[in-house]
C-alpha atoms as a PDB file:
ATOM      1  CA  UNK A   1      93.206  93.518  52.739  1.00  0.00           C
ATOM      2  CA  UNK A   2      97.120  93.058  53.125  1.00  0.00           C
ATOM      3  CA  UNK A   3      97.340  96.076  55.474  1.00  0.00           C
ATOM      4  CA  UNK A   4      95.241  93.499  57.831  1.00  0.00           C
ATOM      5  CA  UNK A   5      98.222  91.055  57.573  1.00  0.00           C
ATOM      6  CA  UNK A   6     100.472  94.270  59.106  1.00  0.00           C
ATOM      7  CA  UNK A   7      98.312  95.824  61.262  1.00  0.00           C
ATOM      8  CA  UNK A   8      96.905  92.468  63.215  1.00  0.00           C
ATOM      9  CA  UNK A   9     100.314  91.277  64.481  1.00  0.00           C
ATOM     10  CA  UNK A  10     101.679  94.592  65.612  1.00  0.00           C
ATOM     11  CA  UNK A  11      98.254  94.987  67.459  1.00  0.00           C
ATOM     12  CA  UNK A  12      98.761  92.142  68.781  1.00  0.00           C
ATOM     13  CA  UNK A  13     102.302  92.715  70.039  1.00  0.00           C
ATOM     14  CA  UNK A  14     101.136  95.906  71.272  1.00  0.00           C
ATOM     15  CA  UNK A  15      98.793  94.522  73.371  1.00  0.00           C
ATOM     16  CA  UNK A  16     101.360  92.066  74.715  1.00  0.00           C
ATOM     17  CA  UNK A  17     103.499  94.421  75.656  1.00  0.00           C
ATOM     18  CA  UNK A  18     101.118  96.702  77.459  1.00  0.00           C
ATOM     19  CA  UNK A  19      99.856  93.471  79.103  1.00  0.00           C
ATOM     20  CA  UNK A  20     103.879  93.138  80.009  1.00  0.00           C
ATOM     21  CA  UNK A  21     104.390  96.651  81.652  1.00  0.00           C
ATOM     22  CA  UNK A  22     100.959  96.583  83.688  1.00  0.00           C
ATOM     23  CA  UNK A  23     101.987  93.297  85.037  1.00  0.00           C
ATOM     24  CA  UNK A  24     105.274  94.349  85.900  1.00  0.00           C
ATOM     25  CA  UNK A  25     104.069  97.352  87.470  1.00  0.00           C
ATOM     26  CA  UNK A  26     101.706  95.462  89.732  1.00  0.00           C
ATOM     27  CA  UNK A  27     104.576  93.067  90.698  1.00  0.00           C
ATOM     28  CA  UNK A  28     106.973  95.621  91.772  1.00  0.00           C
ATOM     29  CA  UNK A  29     104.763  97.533  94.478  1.00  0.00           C
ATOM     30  CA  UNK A  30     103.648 100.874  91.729  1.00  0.00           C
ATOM     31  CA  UNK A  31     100.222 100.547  93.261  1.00  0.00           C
ATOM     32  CA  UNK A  32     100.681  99.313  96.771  1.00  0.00           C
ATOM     33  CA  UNK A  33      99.979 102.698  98.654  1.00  0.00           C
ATOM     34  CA  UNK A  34      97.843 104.804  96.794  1.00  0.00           C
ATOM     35  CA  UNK A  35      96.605 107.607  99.807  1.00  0.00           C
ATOM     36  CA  UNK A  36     100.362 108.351 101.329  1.00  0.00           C
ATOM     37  CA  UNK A  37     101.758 110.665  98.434  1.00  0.00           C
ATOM     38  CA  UNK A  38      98.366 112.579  98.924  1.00  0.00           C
ATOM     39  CA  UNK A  39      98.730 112.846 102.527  1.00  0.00           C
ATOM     40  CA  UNK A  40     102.757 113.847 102.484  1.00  0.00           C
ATOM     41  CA  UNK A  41     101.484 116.992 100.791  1.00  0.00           C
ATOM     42  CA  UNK A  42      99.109 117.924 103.126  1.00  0.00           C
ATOM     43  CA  UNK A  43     101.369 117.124 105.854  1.00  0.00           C
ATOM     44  CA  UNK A  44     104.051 119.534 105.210  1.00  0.00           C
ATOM     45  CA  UNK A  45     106.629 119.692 107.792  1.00  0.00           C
ATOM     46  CA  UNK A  46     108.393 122.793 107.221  1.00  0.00           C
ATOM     47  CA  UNK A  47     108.856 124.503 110.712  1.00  0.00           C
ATOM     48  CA  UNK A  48     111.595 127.552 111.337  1.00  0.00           C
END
């Protein structure tokens, strides 16, 4: 029973903090083009 008073607040925080990063990432453009880096493979410009 007191591993439950450990274990809740650093879930807690953990979730928090994944919450934090996720938002973050969705704020600074990580997921506004998803289909380009694909394509710039398949589009490989390397002529002689």
């Amino acid at each position: 029973m007191e591993s439950l008073y450990l274990l809740v607040p650093v879930s807690v925080v953990l979730v928090v903090l994944i919450g934090g990063v996720f938002w973050f990432a969705l704020h600074s453009g990580q997921f506004d083009d998803l289909d380009r880096p694909g394509r710039e493979i398949l589009d490989d410009d390397d002529k002689p």
